[in-house]
PDB file of N, CA and C in Angstrom:
ATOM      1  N   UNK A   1       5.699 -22.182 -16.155  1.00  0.00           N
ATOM      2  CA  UNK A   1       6.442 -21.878 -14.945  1.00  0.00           C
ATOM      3  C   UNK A   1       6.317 -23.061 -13.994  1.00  0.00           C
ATOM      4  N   UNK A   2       7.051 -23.525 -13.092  1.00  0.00           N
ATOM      5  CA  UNK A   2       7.316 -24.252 -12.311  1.00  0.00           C
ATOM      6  C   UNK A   2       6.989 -24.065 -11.187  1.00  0.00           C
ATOM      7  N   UNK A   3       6.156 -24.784 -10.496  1.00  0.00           N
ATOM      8  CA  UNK A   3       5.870 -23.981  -9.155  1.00  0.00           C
ATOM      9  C   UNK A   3       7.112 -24.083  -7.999  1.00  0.00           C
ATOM     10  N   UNK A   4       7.981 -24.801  -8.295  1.00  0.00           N
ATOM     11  CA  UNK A   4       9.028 -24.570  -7.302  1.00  0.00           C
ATOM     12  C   UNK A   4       9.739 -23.279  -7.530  1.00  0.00           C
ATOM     13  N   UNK A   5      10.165 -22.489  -8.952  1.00  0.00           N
ATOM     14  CA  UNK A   5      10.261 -21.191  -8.536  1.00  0.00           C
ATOM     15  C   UNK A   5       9.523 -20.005  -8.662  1.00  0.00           C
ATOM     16  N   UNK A   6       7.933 -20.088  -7.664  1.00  0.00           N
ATOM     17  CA  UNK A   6       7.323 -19.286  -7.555  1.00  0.00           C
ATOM     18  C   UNK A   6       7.417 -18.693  -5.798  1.00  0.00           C
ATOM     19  N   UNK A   7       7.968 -17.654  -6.075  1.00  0.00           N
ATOM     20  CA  UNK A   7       8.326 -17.404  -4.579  1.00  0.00           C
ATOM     21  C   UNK A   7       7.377 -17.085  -3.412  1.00  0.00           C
ATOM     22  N   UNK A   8       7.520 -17.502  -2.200  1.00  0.00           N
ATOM     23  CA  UNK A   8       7.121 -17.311  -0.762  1.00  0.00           C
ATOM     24  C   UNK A   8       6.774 -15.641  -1.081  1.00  0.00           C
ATOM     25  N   UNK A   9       5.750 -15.947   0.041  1.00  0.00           N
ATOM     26  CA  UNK A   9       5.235 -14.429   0.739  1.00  0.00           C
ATOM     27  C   UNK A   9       6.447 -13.920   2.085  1.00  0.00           C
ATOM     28  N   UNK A  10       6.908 -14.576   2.326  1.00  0.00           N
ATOM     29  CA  UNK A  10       8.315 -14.455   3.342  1.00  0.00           C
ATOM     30  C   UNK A  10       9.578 -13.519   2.823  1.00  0.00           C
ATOM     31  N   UNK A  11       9.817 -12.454   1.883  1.00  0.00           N
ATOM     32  CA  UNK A  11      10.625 -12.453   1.595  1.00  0.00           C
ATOM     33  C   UNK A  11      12.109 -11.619   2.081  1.00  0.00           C
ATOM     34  N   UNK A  12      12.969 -11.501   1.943  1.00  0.00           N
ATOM     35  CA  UNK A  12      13.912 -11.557   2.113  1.00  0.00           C
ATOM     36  C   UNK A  12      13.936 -10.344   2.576  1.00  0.00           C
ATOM     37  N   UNK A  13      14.885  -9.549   3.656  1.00  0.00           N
ATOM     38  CA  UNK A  13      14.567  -8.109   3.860  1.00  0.00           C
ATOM     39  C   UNK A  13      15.560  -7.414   2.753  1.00  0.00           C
ATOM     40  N   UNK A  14      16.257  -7.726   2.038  1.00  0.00           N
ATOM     41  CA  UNK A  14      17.090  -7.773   0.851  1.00  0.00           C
ATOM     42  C   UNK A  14      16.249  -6.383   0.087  1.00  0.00           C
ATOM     43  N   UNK A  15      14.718  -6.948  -0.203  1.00  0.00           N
ATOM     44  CA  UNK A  15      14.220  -5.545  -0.977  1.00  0.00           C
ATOM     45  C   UNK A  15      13.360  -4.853   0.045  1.00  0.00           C
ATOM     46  N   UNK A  16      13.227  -4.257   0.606  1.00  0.00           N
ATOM     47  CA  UNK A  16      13.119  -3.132   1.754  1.00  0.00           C
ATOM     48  C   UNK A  16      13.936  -2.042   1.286  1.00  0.00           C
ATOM     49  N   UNK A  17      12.254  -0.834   1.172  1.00  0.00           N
ATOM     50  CA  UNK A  17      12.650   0.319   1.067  1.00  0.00           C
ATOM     51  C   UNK A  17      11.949   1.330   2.035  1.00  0.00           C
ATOM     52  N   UNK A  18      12.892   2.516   2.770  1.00  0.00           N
ATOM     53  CA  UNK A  18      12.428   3.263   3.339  1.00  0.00           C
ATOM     54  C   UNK A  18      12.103   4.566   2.909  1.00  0.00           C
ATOM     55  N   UNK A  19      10.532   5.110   2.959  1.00  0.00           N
ATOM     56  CA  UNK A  19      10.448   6.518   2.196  1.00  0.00           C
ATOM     57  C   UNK A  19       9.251   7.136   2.985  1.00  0.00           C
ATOM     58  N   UNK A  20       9.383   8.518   2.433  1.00  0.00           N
ATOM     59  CA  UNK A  20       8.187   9.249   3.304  1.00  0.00           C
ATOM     60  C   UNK A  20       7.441   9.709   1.832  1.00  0.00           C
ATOM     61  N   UNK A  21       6.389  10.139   1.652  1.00  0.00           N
ATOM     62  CA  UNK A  21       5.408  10.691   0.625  1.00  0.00           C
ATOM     63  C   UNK A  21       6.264  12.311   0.251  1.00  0.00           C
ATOM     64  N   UNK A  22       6.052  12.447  -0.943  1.00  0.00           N
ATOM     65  CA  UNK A  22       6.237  13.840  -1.475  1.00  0.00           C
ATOM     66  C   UNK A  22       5.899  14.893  -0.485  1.00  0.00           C
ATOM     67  N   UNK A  23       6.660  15.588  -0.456  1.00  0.00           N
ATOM     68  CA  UNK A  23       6.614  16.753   0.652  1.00  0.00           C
ATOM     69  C   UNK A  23       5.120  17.500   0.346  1.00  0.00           C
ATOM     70  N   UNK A  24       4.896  17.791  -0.734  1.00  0.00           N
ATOM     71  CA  UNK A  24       3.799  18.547  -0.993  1.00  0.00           C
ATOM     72  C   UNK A  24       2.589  17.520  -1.306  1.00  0.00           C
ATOM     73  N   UNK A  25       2.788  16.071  -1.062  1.00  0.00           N
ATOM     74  CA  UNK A  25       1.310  15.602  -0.735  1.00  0.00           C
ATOM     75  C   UNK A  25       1.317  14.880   0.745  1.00  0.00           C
ATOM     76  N   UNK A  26       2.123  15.488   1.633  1.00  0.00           N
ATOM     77  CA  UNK A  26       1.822  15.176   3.019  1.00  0.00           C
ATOM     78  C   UNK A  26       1.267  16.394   3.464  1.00  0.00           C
ATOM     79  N   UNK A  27       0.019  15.785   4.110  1.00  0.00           N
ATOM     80  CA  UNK A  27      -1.100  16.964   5.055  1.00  0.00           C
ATOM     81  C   UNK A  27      -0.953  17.112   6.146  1.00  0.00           C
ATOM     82  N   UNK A  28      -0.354  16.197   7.061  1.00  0.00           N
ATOM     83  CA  UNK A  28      -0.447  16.604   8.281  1.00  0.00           C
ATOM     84  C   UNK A  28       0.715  15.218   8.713  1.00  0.00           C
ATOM     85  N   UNK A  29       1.212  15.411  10.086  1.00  0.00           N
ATOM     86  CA  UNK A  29       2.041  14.311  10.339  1.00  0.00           C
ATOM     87  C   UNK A  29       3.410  14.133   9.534  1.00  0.00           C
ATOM     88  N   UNK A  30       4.049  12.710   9.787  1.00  0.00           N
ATOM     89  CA  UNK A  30       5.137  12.551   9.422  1.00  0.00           C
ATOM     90  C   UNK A  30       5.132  11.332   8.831  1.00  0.00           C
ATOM     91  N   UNK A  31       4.498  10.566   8.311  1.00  0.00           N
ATOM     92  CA  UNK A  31       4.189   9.184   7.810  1.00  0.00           C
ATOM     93  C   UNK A  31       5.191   8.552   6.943  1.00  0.00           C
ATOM     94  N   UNK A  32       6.437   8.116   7.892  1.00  0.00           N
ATOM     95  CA  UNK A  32       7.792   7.404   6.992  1.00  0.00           C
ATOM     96  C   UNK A  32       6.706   6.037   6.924  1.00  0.00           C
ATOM     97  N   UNK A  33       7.597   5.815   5.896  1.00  0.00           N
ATOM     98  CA  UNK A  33       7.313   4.611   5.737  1.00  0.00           C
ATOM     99  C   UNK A  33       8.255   3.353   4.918  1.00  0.00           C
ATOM    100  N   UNK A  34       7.867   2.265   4.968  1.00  0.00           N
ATOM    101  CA  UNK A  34       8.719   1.172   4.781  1.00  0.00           C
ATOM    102  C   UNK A  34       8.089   0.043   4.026  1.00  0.00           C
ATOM    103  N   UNK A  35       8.375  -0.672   2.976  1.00  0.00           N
ATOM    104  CA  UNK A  35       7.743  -1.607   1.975  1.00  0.00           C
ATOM    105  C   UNK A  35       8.682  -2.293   1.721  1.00  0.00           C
ATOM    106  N   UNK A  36       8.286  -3.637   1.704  1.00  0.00           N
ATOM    107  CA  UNK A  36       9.413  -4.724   1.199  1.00  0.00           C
ATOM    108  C   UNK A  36       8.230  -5.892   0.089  1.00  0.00           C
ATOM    109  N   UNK A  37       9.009  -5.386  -1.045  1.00  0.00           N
ATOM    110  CA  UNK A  37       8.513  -6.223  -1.946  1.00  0.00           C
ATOM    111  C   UNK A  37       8.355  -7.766  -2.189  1.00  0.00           C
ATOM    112  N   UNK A  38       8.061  -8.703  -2.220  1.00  0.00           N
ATOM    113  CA  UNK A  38       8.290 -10.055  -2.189  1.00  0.00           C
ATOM    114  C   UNK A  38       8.203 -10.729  -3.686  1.00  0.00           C
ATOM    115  N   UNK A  39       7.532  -9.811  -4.237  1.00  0.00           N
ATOM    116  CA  UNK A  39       7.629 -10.368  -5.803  1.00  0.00           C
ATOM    117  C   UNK A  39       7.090  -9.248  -6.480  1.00  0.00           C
ATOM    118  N   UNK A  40       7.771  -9.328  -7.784  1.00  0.00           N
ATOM    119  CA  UNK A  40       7.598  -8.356  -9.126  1.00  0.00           C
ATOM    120  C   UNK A  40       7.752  -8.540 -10.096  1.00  0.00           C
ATOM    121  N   UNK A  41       6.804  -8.479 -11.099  1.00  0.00           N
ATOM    122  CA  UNK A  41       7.171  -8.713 -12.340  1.00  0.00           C
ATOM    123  C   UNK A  41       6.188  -7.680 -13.535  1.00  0.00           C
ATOM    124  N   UNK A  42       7.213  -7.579 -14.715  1.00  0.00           N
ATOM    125  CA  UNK A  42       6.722  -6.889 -15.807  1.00  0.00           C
ATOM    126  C   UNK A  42       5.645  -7.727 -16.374  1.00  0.00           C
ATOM    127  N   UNK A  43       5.116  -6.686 -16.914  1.00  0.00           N
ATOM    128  CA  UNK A  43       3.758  -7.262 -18.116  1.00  0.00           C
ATOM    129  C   UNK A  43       4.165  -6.212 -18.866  1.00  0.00           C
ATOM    130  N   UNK A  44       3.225  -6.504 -20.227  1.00  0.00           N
ATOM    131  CA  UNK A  44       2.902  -5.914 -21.320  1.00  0.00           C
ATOM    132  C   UNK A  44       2.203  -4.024 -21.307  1.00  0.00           C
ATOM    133  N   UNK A  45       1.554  -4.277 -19.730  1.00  0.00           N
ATOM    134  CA  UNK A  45       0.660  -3.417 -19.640  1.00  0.00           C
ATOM    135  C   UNK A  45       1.280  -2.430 -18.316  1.00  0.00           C
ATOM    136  N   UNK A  46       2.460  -3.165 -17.805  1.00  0.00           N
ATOM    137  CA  UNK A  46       2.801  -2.247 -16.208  1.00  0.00           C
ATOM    138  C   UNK A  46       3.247  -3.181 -15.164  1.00  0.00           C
ATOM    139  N   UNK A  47       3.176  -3.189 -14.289  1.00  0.00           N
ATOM    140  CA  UNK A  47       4.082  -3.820 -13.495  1.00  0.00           C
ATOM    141  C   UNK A  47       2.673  -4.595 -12.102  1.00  0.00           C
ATOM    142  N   UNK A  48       3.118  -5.726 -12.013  1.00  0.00           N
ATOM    143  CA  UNK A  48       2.182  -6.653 -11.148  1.00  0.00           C
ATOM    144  C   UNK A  48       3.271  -7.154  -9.836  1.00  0.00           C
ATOM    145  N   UNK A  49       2.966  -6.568  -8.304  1.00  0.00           N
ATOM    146  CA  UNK A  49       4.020  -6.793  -7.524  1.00  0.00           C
ATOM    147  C   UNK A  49       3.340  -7.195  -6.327  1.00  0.00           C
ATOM    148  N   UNK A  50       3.810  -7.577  -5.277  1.00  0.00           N
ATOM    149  CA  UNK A  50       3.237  -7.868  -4.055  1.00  0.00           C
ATOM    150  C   UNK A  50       4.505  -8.037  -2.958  1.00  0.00           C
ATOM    151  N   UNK A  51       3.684  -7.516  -1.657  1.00  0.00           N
ATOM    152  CA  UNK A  51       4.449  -7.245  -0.456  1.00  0.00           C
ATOM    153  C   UNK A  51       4.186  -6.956   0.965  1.00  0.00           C
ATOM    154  N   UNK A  52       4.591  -5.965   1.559  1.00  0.00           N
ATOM    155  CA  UNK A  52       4.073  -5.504   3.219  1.00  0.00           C
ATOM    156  C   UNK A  52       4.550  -4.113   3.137  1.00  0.00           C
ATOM    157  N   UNK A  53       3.684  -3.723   3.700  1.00  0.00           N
ATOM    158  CA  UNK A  53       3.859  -1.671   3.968  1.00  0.00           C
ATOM    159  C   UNK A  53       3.696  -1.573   5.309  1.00  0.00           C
ATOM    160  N   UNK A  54       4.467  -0.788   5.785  1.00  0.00           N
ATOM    161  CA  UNK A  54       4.753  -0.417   6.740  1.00  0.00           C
ATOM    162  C   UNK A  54       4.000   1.518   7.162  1.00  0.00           C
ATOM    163  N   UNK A  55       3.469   2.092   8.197  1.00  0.00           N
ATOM    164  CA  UNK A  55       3.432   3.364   7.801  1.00  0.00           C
ATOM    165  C   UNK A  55       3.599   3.924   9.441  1.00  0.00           C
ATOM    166  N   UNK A  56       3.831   4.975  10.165  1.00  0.00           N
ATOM    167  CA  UNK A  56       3.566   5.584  10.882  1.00  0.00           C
ATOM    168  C   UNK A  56       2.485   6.970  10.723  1.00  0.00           C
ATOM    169  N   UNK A  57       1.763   6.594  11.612  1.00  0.00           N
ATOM    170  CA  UNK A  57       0.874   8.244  11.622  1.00  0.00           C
ATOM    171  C   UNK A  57       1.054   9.295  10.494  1.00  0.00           C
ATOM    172  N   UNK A  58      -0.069   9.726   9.940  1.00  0.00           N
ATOM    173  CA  UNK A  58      -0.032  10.865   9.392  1.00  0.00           C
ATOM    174  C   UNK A  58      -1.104  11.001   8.337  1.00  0.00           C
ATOM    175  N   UNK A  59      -1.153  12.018   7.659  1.00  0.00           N
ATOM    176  CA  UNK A  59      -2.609  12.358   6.552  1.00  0.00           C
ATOM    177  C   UNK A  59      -1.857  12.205   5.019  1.00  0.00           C
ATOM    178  N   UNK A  60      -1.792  11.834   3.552  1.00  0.00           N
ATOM    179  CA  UNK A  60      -1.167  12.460   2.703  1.00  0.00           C
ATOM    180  C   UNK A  60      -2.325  12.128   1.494  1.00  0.00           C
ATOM    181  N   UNK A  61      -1.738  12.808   0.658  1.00  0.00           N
ATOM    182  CA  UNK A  61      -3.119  12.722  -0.735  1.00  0.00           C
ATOM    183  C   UNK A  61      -1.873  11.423  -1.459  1.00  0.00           C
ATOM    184  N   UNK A  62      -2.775  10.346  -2.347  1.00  0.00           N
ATOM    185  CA  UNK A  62      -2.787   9.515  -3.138  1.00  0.00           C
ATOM    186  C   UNK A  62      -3.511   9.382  -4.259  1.00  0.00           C
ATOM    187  N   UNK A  63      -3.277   8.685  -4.634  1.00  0.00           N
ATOM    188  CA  UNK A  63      -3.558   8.603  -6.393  1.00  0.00           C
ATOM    189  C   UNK A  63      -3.437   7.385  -7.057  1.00  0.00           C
ATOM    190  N   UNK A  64      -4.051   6.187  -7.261  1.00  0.00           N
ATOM    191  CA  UNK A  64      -3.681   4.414  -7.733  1.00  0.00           C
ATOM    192  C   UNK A  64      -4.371   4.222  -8.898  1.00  0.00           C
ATOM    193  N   UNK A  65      -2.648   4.326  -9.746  1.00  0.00           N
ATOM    194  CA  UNK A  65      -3.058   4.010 -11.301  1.00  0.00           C
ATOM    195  C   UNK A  65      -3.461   2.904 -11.792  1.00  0.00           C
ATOM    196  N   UNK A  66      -3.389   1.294 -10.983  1.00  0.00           N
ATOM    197  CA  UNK A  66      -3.826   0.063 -10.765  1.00  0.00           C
ATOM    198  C   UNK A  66      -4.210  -0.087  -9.846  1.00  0.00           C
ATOM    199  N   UNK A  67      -5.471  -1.085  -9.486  1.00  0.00           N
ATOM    200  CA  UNK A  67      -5.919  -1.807  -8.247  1.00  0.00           C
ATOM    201  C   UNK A  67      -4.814  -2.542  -7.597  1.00  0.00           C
ATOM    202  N   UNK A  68      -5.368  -2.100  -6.435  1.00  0.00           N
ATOM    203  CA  UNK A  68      -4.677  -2.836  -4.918  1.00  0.00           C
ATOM    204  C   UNK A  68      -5.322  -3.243  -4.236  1.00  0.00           C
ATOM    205  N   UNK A  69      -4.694  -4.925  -3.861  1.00  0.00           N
ATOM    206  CA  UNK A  69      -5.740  -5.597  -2.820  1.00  0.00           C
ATOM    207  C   UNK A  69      -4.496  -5.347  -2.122  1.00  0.00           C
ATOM    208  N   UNK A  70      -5.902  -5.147  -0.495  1.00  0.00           N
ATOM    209  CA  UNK A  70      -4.715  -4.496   1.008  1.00  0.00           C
ATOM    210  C   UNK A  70      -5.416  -5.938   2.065  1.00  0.00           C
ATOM    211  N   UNK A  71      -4.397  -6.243   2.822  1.00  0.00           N
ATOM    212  CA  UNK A  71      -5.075  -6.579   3.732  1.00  0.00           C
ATOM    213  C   UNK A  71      -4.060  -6.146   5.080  1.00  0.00           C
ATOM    214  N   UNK A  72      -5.201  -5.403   5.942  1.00  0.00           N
ATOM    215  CA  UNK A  72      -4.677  -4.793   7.101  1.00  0.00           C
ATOM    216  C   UNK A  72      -4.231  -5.813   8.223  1.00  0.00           C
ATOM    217  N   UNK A  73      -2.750  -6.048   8.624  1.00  0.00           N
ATOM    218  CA  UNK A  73      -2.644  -6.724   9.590  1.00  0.00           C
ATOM    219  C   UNK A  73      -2.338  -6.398  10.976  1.00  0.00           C
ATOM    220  N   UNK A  74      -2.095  -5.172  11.108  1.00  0.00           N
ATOM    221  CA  UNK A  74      -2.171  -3.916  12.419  1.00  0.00           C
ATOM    222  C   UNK A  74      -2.386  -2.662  12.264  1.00  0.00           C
ATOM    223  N   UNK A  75      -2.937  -2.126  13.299  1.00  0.00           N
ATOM    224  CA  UNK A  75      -2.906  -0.596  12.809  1.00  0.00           C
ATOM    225  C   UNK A  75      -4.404  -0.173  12.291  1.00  0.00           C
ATOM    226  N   UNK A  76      -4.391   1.195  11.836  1.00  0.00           N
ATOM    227  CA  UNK A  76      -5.916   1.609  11.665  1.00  0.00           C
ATOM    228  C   UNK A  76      -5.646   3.026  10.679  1.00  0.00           C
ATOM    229  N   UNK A  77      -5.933   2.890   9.585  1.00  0.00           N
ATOM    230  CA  UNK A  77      -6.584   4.374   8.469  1.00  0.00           C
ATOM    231  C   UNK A  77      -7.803   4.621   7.932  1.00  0.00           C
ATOM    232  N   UNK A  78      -7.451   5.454   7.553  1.00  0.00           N
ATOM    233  CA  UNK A  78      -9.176   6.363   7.315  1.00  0.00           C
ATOM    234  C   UNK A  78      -8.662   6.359   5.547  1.00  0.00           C
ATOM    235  N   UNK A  79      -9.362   5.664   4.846  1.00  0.00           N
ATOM    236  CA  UNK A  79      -9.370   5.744   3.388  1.00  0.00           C
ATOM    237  C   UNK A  79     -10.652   6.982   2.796  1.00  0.00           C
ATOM    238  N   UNK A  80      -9.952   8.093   2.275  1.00  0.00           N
ATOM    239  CA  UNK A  80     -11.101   9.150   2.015  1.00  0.00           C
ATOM    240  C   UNK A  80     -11.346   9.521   0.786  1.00  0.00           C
ATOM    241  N   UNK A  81     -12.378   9.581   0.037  1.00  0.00           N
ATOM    242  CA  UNK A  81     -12.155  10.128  -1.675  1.00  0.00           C
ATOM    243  C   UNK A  81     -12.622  10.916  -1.623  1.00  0.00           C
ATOM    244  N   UNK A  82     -12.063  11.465  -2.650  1.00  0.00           N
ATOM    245  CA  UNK A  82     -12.266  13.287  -3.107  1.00  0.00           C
ATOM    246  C   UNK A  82     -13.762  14.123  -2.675  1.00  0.00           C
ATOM    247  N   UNK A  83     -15.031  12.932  -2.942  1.00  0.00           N
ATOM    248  CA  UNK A  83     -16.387  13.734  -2.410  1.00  0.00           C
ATOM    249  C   UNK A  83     -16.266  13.538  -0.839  1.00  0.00           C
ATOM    250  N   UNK A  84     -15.234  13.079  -0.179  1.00  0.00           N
ATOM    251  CA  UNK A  84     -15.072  13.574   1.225  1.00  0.00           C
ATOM    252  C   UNK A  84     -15.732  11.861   1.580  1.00  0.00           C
ATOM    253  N   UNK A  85     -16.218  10.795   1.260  1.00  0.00           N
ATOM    254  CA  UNK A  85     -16.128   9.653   1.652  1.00  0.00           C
ATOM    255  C   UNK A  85     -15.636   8.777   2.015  1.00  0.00           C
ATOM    256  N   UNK A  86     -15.797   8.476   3.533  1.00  0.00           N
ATOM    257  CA  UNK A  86     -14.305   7.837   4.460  1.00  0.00           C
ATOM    258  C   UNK A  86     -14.465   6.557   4.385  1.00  0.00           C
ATOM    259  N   UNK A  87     -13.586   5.767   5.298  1.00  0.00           N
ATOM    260  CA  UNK A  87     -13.734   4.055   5.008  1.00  0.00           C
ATOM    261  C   UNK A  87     -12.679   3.453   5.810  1.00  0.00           C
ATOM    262  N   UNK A  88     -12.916   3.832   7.390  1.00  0.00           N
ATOM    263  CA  UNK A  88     -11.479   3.352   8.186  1.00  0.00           C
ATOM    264  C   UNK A  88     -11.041   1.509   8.171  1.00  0.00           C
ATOM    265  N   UNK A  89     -10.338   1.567   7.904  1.00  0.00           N
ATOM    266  CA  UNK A  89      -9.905   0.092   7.847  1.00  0.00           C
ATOM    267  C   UNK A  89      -9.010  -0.386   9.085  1.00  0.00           C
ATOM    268  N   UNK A  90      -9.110  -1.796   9.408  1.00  0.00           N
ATOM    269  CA  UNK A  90      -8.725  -2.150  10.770  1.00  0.00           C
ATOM    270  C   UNK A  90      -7.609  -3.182  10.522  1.00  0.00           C
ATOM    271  N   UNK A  91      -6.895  -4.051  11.350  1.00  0.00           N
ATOM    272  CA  UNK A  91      -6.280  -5.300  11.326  1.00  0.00           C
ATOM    273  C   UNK A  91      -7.527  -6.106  11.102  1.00  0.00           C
ATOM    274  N   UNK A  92      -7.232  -7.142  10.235  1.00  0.00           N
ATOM    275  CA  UNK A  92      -8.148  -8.091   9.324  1.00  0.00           C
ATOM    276  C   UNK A  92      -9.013  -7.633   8.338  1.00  0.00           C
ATOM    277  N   UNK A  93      -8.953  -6.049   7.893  1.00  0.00           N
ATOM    278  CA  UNK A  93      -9.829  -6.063   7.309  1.00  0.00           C
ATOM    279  C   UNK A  93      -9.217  -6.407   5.383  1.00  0.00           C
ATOM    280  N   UNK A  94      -9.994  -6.775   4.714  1.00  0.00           N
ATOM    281  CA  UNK A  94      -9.465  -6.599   3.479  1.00  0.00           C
ATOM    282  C   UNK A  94     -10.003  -5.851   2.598  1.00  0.00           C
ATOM    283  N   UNK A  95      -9.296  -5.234   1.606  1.00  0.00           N
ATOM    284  CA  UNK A  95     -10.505  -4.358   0.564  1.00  0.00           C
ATOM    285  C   UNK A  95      -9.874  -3.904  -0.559  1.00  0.00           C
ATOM    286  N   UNK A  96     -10.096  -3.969  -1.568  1.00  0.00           N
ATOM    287  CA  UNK A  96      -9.833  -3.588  -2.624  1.00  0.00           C
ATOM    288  C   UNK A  96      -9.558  -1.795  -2.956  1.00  0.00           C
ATOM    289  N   UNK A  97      -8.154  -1.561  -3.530  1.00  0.00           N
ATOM    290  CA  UNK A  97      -8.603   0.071  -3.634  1.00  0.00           C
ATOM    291  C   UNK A  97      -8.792  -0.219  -5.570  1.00  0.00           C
ATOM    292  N   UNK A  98      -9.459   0.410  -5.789  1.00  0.00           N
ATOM    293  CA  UNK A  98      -9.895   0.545  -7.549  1.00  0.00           C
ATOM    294  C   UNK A  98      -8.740   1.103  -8.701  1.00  0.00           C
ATOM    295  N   UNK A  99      -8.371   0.962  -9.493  1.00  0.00           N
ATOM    296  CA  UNK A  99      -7.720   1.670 -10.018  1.00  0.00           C
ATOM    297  C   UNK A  99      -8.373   3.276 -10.538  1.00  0.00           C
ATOM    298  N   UNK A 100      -7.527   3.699 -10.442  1.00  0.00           N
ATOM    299  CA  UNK A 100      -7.813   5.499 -10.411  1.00  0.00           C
ATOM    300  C   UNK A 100      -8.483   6.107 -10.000  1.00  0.00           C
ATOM    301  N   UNK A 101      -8.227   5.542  -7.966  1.00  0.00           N
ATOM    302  CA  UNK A 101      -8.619   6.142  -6.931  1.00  0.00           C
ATOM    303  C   UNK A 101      -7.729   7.180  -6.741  1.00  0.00           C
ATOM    304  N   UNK A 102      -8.836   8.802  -6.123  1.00  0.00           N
ATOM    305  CA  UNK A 102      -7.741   9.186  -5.970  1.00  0.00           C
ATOM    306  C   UNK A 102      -8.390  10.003  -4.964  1.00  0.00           C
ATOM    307  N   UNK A 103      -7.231  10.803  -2.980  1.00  0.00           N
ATOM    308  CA  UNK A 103      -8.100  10.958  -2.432  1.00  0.00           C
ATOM    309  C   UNK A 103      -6.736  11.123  -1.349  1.00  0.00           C
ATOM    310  N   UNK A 104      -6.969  10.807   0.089  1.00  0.00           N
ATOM    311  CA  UNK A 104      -6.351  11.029   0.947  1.00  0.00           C
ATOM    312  C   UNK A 104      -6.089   9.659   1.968  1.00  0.00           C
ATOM    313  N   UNK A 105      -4.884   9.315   2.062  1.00  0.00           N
ATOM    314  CA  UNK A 105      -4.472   8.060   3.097  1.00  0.00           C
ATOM    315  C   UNK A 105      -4.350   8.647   4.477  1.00  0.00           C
ATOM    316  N   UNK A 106      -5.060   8.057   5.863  1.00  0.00           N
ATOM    317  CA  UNK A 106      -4.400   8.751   6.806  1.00  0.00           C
ATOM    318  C   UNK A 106      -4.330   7.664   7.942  1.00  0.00           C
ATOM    319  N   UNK A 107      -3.031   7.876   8.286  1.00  0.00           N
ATOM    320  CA  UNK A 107      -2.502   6.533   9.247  1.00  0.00           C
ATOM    321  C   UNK A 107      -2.887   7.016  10.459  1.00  0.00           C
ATOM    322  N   UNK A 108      -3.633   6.849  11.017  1.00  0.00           N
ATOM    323  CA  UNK A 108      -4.373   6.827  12.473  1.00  0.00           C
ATOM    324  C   UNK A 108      -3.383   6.455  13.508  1.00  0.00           C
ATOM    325  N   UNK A 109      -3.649   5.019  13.537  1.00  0.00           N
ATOM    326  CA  UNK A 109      -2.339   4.279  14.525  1.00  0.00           C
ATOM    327  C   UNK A 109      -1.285   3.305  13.786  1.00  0.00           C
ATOM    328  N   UNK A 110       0.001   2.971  13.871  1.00  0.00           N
ATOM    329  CA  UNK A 110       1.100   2.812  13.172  1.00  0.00           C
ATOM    330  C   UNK A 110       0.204   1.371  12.656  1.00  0.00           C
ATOM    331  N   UNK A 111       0.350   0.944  11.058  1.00  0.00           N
ATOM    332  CA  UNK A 111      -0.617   0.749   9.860  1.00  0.00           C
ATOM    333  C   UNK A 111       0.730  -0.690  10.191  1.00  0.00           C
ATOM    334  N   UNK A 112      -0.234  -1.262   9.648  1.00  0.00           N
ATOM    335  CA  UNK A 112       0.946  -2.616   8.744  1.00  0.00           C
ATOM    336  C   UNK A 112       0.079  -3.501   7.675  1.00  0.00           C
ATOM    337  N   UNK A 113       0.450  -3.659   6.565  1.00  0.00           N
ATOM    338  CA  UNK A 113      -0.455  -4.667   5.400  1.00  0.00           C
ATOM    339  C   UNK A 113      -0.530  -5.365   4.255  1.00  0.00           C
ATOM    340  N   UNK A 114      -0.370  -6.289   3.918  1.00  0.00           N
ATOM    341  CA  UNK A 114      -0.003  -6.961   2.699  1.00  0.00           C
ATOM    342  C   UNK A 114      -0.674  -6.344   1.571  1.00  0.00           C
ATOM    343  N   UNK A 115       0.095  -5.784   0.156  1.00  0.00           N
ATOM    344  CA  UNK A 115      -0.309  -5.612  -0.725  1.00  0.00           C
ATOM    345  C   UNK A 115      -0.440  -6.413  -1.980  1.00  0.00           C
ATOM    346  N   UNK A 116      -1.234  -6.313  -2.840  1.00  0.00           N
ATOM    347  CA  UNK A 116      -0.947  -6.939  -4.644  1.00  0.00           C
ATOM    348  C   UNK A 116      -1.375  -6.199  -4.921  1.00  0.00           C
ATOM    349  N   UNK A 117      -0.671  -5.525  -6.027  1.00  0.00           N
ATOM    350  CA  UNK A 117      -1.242  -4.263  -7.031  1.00  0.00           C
ATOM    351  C   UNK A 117      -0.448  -4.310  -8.489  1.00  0.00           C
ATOM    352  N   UNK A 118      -1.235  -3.937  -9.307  1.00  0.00           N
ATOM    353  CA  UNK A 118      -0.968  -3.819 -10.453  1.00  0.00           C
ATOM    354  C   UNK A 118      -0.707  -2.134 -10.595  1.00  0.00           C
ATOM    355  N   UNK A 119       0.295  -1.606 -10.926  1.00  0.00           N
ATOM    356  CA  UNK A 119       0.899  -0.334 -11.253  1.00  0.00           C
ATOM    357  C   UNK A 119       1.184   0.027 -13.056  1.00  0.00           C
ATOM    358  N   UNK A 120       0.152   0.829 -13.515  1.00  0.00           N
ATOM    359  CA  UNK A 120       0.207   0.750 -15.143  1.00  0.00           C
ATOM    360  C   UNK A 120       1.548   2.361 -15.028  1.00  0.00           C
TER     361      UNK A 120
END
């Protein structure tokens, strides 16, 4: 591959999507939300992508079939797993979620954050 077409973290608002969580795994609140992908590509094994998420307020249950590196650039959530273990994350913070975490997202104050995740 060429590094001239390996694309910018800048990308285009072209892939921007707007969605809210499954009705029946939102807990509380209204948490639309918004993701614009900047790059994606297939593997052998699932899909390897990266981007920015967008979220407003709210509680919902999750589930990550691949690791995700987050890094928080506004905003504030409470990352919780199933034995009830929290982990609020801030602007600057970074952290890895594991693959086949599974547990509750809750957007505190309106969230913003770069993702890379691998999705099997």
């Amino acid at each position: 591959m060429i590094i001239d077409i390996v694309p910018g973290y800048a990308g285009a608002d072209a892939n921007i999507e707007e969605y809210r969580p499954d009705a029946e795994k939102i807990i509380s609140g209204d948490p639309a939300q918004w993701a614009r992908t900047d790059y994606i590509t297939e593997t052998g094994n699932g899909t390897f992508d990266g981007g920015e998420w967008r979220s407003q307020p709210g509680k919902y249950k999750v589930s990550f079939s691949g690791p995700e590196y987050c890094e928080i650039l506004e905003g504030e959530s409470i990352v919780t797993d199933l034995e009830g273990n929290a982990k609020t994350v801030r602007a600057g913070d970074r952290f890895i979620v594991p693959a086949g975490f599974e547990g509750t997202w809750e957007v505190t104050i309106p969230c913003r954050k770069i993702f890379i995740c691998f999705t099997l």
